[in-house]
N, C-alpha and C. Protein backbone atom coordinates (compact mmCIF):
# COMPACT_ATOMS: atom_id res chain seq x y z
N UNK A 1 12.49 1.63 9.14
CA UNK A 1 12.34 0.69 10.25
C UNK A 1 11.06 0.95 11.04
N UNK A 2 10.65 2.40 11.13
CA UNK A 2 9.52 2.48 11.89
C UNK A 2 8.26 1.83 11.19
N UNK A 3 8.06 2.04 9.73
CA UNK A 3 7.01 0.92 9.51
C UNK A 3 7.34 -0.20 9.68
N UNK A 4 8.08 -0.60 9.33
CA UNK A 4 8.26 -2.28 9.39
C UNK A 4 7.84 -2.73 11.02
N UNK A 5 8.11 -1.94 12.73
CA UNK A 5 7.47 -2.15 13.40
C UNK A 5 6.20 -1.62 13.75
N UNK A 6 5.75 -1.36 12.82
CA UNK A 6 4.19 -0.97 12.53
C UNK A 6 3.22 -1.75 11.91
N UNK A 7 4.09 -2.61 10.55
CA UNK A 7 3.52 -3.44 10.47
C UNK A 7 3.45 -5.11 11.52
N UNK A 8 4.92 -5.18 12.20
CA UNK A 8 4.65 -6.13 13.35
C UNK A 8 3.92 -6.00 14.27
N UNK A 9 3.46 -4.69 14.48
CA UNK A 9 2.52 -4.63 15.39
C UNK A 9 0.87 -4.93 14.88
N UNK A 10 0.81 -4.61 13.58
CA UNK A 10 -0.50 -4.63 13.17
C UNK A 10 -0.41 -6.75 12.58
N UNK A 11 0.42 -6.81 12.68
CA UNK A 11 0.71 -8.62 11.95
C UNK A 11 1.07 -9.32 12.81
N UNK A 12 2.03 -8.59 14.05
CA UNK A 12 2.34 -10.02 14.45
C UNK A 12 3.56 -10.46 14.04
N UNK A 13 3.96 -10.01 12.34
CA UNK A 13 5.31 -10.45 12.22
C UNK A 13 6.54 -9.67 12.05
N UNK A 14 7.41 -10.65 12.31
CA UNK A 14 8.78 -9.73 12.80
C UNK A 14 9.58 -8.82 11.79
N UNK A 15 9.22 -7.70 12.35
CA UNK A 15 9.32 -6.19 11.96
C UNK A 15 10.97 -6.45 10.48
N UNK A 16 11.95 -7.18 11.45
CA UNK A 16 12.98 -7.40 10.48
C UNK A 16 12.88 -8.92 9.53
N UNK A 17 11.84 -9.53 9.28
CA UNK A 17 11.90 -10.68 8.17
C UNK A 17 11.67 -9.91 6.96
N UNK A 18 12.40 -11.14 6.27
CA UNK A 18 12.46 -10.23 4.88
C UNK A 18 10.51 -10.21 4.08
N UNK A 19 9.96 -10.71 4.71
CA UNK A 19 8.68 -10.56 4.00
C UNK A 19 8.34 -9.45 4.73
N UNK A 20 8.21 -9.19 5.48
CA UNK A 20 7.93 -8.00 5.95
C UNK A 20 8.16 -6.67 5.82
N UNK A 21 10.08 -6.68 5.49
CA UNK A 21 10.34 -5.48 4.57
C UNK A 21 10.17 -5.48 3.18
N UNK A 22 10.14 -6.51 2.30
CA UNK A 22 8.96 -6.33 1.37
C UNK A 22 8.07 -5.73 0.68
N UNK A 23 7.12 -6.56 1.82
CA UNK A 23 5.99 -5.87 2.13
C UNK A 23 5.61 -4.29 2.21
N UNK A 24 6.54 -3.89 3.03
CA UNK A 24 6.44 -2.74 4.10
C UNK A 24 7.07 -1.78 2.15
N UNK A 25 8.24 -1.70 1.49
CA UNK A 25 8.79 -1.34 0.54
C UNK A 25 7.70 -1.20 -0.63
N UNK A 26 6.82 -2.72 -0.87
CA UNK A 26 5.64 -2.58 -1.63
C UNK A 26 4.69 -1.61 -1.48
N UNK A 27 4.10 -1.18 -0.12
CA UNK A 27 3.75 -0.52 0.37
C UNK A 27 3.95 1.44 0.19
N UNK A 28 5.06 1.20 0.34
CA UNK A 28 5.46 2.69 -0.16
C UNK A 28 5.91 3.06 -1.62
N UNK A 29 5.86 1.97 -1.98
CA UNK A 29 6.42 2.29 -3.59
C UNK A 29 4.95 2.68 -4.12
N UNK A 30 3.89 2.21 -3.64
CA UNK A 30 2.74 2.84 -4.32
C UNK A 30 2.53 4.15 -4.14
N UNK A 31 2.73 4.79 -2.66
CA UNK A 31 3.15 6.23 -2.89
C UNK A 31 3.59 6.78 -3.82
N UNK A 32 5.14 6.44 -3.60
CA UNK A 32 6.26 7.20 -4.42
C UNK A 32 5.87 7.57 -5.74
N UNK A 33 5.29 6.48 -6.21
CA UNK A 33 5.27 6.37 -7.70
C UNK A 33 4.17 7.96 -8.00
N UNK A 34 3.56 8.02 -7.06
CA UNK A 34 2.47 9.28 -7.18
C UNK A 34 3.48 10.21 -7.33
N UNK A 35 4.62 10.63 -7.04
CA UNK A 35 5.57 11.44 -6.94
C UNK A 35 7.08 11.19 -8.09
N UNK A 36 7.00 10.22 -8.25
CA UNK A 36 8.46 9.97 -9.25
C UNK A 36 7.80 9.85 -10.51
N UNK A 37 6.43 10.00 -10.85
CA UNK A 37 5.95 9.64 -12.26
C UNK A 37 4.69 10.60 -12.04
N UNK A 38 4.49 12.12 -11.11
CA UNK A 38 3.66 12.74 -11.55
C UNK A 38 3.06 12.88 -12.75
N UNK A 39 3.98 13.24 -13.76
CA UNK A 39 3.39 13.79 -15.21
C UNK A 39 2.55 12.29 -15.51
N UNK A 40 3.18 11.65 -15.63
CA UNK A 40 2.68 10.33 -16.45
C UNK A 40 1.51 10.02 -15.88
N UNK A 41 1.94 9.78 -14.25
CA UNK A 41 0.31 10.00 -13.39
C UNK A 41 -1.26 10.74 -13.99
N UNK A 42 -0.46 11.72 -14.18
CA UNK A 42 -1.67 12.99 -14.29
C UNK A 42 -1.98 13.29 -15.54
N UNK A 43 -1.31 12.67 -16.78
CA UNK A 43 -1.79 12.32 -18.17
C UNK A 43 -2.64 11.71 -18.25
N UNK A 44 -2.14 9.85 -17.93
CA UNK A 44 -2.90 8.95 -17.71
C UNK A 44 -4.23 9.59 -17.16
N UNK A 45 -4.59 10.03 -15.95
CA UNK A 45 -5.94 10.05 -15.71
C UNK A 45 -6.60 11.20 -16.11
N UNK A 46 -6.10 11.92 -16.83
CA UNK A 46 -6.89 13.03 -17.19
C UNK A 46 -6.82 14.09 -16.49
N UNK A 47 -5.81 14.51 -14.98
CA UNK A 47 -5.61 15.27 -14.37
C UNK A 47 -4.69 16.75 -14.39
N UNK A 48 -5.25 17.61 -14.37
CA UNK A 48 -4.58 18.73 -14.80
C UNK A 48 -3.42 18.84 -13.67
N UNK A 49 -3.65 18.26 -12.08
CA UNK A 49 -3.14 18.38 -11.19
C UNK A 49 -3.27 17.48 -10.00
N UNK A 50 -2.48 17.30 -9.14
CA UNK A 50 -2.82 16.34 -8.05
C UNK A 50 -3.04 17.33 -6.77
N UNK A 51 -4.00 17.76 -6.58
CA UNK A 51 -4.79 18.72 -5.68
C UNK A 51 -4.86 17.58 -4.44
N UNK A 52 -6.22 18.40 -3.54
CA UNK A 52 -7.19 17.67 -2.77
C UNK A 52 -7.58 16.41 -3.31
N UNK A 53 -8.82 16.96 -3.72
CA UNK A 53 -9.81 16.04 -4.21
C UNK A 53 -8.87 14.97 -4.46
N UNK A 54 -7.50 15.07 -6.13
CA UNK A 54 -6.81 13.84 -6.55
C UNK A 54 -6.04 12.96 -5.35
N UNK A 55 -5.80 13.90 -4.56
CA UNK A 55 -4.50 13.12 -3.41
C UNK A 55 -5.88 12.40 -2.58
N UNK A 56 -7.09 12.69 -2.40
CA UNK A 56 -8.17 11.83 -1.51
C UNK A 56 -8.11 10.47 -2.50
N UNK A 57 -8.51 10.54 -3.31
CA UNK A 57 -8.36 9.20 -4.66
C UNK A 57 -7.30 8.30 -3.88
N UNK A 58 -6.58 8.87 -4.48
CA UNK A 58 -5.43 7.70 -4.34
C UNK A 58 -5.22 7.18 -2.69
N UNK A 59 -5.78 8.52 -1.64
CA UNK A 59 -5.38 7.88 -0.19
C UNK A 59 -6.36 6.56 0.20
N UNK A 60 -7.77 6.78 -1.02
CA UNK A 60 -8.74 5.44 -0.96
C UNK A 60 -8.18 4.60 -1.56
N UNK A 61 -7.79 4.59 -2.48
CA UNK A 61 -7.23 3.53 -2.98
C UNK A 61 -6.06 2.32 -2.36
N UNK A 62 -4.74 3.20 -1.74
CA UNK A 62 -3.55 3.02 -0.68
C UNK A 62 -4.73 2.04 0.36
N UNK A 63 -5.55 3.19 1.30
CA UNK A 63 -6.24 2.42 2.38
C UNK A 63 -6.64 1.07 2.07
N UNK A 64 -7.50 1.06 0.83
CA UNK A 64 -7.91 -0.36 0.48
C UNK A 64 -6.95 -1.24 0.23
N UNK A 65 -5.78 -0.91 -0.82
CA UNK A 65 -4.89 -2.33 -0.81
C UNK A 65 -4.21 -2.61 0.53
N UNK A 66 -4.01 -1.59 1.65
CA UNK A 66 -3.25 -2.27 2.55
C UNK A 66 -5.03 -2.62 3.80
N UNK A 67 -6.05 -2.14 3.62
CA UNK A 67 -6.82 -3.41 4.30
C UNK A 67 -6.89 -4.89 3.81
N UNK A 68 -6.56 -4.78 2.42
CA UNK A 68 -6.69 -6.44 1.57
C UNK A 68 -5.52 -6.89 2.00
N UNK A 69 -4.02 -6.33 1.83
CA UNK A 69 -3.35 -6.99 2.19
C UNK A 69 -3.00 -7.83 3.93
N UNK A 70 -3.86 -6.81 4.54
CA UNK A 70 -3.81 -7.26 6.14
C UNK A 70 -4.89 -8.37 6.00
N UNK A 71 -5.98 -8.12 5.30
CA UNK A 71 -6.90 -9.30 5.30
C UNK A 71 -6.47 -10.39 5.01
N UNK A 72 -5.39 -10.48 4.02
CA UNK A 72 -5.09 -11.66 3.52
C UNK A 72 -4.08 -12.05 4.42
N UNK A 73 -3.68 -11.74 5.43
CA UNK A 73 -3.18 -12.16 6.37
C UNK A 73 -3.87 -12.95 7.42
N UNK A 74 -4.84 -12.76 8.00
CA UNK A 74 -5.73 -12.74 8.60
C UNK A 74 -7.22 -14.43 8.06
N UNK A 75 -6.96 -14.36 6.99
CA UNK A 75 -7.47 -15.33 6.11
C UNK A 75 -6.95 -16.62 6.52
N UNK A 76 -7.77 -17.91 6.85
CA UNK A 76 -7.30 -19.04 7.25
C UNK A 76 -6.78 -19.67 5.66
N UNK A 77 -5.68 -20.36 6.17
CA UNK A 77 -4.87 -20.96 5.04
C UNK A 77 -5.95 -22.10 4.16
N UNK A 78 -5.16 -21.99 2.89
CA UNK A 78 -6.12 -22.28 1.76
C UNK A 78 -7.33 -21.88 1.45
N UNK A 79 -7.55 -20.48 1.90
CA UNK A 79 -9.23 -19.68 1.47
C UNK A 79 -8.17 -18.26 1.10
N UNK A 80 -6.46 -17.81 1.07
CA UNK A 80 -6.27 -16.23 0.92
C UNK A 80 -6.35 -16.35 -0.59
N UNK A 81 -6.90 -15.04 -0.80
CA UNK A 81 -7.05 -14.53 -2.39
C UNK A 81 -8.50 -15.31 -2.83
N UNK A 82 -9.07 -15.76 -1.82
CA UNK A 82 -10.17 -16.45 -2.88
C UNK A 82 -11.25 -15.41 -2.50
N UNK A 83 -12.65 -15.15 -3.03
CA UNK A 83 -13.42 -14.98 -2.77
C UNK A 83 -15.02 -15.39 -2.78
């Protein structure tokens, strides 16, 4: 619940709509997955381990999809997803 009014605060929308928890669920499942599928994680990229350096990767990565996804909020209707 505390993200979900984290994201109403950063959106505007209401903390309990279902797009929002969603959202907010989409959001952390990209975490998790760093954690419920280590091995496979760290095959896939060639990583002996998820250190520093690897956990900075992915916190750029996280940052960027949730600035796109706030952007695309933010985007006047009929221009989101375009570029």
């Amino acid at each position: 619940r505390r993200l979900c009014r984290l994201w109403e605060q950063a959106t505007g929308e209401s903390a309990e709509s279902e797009a929002t928890r969603l959202t907010v669920f989409t959001m952390i499942g990209q975490v998790i997955y760093f954690r419920i599928g280590r091995e496979a994680v760290m095959r896939r990229m060639g990583w002996r381990e998820i250190g520093n350096e690897e956990a900075a990767k992915v916190v750029a990565v996280t940052t960027g999809n949730l600035r796109a996804m706030l952007a695309a909020r933010d985007a006047p209707a009929g221009k989101k997803g375009k570029s």
